[in-house]
N, C-alpha and C. Protein backbone atom coordinates (compact mmCIF):
# COMPACT_ATOMS: atom_id res chain seq x y z
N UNK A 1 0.84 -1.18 0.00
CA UNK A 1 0.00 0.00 0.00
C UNK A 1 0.89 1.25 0.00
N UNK A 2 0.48 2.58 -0.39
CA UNK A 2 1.37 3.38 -0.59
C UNK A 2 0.55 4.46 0.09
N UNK A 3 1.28 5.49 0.62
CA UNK A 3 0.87 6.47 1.00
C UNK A 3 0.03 7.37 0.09
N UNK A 4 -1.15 8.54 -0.02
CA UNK A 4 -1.38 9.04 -0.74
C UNK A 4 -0.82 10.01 -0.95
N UNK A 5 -0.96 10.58 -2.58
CA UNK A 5 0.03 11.63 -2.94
C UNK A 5 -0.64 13.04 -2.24
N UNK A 6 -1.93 12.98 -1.84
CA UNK A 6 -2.35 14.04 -1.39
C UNK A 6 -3.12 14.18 0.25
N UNK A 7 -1.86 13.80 1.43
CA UNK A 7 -1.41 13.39 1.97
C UNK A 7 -0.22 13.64 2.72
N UNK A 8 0.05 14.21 4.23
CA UNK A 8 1.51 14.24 4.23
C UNK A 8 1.83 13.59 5.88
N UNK A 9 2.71 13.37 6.03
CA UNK A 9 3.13 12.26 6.97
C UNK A 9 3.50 13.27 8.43
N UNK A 10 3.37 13.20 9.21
CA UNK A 10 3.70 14.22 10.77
C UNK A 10 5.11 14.44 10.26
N UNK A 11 5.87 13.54 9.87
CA UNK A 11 7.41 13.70 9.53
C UNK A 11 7.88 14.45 8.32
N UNK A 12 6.70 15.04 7.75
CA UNK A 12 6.83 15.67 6.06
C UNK A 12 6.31 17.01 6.78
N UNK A 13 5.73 16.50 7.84
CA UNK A 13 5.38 18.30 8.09
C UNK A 13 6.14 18.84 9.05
N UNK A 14 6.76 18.00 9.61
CA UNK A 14 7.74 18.41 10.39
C UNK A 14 8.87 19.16 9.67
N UNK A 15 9.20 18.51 8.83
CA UNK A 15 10.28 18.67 7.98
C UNK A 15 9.88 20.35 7.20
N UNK A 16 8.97 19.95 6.36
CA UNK A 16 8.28 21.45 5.97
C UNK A 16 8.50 22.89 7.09
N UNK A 17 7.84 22.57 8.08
CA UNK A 17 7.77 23.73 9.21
C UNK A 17 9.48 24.16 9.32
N UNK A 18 10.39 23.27 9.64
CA UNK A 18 11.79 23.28 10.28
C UNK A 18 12.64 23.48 8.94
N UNK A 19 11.96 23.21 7.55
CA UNK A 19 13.39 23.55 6.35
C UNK A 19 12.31 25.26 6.14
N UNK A 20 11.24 25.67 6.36
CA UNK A 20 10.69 27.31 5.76
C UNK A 20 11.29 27.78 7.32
N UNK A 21 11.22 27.53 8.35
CA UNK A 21 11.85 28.57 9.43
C UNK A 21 13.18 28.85 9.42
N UNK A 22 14.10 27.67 9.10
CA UNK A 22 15.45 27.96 8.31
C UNK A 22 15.09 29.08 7.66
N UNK A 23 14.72 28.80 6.68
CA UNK A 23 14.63 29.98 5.38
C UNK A 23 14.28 31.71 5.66
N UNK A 24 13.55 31.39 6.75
CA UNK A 24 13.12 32.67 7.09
C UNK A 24 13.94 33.32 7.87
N UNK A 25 14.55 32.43 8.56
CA UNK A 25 15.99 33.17 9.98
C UNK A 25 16.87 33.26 9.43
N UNK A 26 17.38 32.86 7.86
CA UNK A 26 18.21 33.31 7.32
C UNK A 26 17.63 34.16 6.08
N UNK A 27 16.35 35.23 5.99
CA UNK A 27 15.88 36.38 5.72
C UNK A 27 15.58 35.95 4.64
N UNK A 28 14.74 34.97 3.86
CA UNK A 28 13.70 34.87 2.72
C UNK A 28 12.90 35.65 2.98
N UNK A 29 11.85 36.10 2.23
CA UNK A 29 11.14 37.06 2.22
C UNK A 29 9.88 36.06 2.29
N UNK A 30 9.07 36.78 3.18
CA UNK A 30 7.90 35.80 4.44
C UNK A 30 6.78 35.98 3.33
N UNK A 31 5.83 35.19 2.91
CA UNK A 31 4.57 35.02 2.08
C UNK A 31 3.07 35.24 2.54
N UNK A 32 3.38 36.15 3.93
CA UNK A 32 2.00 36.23 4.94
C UNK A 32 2.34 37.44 5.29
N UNK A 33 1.58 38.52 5.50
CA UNK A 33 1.59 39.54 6.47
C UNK A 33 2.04 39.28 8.36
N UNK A 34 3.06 39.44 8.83
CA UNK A 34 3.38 38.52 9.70
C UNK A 34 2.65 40.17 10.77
N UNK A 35 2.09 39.15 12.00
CA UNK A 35 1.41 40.01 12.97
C UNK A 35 2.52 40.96 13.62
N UNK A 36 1.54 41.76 14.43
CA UNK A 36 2.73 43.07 15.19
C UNK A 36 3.42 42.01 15.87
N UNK A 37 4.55 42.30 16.56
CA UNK A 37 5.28 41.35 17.32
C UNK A 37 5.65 40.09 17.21
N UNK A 38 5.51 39.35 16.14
CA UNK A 38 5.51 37.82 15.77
C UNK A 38 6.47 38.38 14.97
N UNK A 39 8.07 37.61 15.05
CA UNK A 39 9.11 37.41 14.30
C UNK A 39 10.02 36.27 14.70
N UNK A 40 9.38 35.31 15.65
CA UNK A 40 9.88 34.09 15.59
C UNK A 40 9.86 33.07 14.74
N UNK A 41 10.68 32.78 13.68
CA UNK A 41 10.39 32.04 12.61
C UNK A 41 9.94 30.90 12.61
N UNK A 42 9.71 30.15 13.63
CA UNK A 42 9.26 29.03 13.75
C UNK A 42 7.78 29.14 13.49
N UNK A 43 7.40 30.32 14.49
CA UNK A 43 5.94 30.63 14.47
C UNK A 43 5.50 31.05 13.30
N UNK A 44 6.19 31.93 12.11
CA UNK A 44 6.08 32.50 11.26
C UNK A 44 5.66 31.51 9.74
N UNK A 45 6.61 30.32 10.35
CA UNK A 45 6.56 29.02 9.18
C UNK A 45 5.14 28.32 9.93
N UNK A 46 4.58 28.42 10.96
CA UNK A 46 3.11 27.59 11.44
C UNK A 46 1.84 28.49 10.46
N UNK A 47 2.40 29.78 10.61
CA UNK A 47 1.38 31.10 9.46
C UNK A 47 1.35 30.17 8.57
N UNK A 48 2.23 30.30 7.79
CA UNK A 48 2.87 30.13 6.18
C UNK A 48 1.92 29.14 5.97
N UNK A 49 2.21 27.58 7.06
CA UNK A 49 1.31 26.50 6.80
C UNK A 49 0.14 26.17 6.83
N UNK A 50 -0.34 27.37 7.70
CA UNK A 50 -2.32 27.17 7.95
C UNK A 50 -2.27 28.35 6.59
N UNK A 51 -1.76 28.93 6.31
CA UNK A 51 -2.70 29.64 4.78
C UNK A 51 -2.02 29.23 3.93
N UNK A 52 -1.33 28.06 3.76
CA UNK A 52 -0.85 26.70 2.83
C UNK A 52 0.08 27.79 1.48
N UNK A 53 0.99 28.35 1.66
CA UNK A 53 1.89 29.22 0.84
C UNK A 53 3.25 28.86 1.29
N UNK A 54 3.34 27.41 2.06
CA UNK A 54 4.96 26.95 2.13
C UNK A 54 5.38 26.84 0.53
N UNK A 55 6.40 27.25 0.00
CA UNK A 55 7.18 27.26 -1.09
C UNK A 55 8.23 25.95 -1.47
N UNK A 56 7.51 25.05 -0.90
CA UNK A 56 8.22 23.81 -1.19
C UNK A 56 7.81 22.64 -2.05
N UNK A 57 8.57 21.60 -2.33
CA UNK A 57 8.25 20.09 -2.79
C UNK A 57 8.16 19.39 -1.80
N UNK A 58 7.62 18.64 -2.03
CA UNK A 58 7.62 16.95 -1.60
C UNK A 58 8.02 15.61 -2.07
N UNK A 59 9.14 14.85 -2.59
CA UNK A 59 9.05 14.09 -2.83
C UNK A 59 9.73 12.61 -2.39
N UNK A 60 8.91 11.57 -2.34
CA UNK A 60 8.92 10.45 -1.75
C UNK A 60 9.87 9.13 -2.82
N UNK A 61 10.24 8.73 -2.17
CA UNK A 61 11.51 7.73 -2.99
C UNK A 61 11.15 6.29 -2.00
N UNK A 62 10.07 5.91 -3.14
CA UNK A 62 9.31 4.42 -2.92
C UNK A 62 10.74 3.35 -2.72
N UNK A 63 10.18 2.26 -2.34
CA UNK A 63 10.95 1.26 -2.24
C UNK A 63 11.35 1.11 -3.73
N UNK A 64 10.41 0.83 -4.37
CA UNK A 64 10.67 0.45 -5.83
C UNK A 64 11.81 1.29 -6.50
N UNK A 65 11.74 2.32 -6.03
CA UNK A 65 12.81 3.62 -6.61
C UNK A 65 12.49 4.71 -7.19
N UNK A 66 10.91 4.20 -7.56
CA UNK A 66 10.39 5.39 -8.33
C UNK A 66 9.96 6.95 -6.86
N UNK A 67 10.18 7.47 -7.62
CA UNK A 67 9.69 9.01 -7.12
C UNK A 67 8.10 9.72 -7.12
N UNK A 68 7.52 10.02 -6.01
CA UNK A 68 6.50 10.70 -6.27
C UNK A 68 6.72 12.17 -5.69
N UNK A 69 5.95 13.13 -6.20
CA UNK A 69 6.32 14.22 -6.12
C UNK A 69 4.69 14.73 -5.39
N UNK A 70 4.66 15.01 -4.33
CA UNK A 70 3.20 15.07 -3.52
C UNK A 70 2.53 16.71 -3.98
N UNK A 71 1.34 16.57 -4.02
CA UNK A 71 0.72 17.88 -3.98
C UNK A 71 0.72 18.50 -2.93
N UNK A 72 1.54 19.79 -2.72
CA UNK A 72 1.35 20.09 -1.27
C UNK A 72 0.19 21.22 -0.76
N UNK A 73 0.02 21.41 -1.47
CA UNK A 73 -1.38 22.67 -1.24
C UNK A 73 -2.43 21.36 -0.99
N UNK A 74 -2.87 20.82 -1.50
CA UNK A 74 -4.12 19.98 -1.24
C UNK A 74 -3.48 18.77 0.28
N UNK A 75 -2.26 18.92 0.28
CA UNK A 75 -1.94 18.05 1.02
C UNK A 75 -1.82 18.77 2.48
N UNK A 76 -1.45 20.14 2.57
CA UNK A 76 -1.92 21.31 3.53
C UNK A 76 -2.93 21.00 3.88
N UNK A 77 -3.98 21.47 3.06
CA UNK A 77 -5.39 21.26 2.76
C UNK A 77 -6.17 20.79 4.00
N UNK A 78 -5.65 19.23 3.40
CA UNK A 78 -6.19 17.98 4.19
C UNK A 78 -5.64 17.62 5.48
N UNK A 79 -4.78 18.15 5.51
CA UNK A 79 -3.57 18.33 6.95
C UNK A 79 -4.44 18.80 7.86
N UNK A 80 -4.88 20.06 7.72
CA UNK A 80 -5.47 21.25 8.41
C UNK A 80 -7.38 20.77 8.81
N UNK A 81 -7.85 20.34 7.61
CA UNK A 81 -9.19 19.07 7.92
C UNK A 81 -8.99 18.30 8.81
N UNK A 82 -8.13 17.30 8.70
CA UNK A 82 -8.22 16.24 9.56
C UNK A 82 -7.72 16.57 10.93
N UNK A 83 -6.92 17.59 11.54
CA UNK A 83 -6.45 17.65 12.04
C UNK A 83 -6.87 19.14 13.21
N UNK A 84 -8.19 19.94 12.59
CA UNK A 84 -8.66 20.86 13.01
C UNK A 84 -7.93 22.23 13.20
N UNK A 85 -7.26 22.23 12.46
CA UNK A 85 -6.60 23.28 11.75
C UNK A 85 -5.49 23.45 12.34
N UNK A 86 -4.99 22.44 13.94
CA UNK A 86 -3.86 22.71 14.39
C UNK A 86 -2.78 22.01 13.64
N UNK A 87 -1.57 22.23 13.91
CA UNK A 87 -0.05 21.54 13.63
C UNK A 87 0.72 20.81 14.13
């Protein structure tokens, strides 16, 4: 059985949150209006992910070898559904 491509694993979002707060503490330019006083990038990459504008890929390297490349907006999406919008 395979994971779905639209779909992401606690460990894909982990990963997501911790490679965009990198990005941001070393001064990418943020994709959200960030609130008065909020400039902790960690918190800044939890924004990014509830209004689903992380700037990243996903992709998974099956046993077989082949590659899938995940949808991550729908995979946000469904993150944020199942999960009641927390992280």
């Amino acid at each position: 059985m395979m994971w779905p491509k639209d779909r992401l694993t606690r460990f894909e979002v982990a990963r997501l949150l911790s490679a965009r707060a990198l990005q941001i503490s070393l001064g990418a330019p943020l994709l959200i209006k960030p609130p008065k006083g909020k400039w902790d990038p960690m918190e800044l990459a939890r924004l990014e992910f509830k209004a689903g504008v992380i700037p990243m890929t996903v992709k998974r390297k099956l046993p077989t070898g082949e590659e899938v490349v995940v949808d991550v907006k729908a995979a946000i999406k469904r993150w944020l559904e199942e999960h009641g919008g927390e992280i």
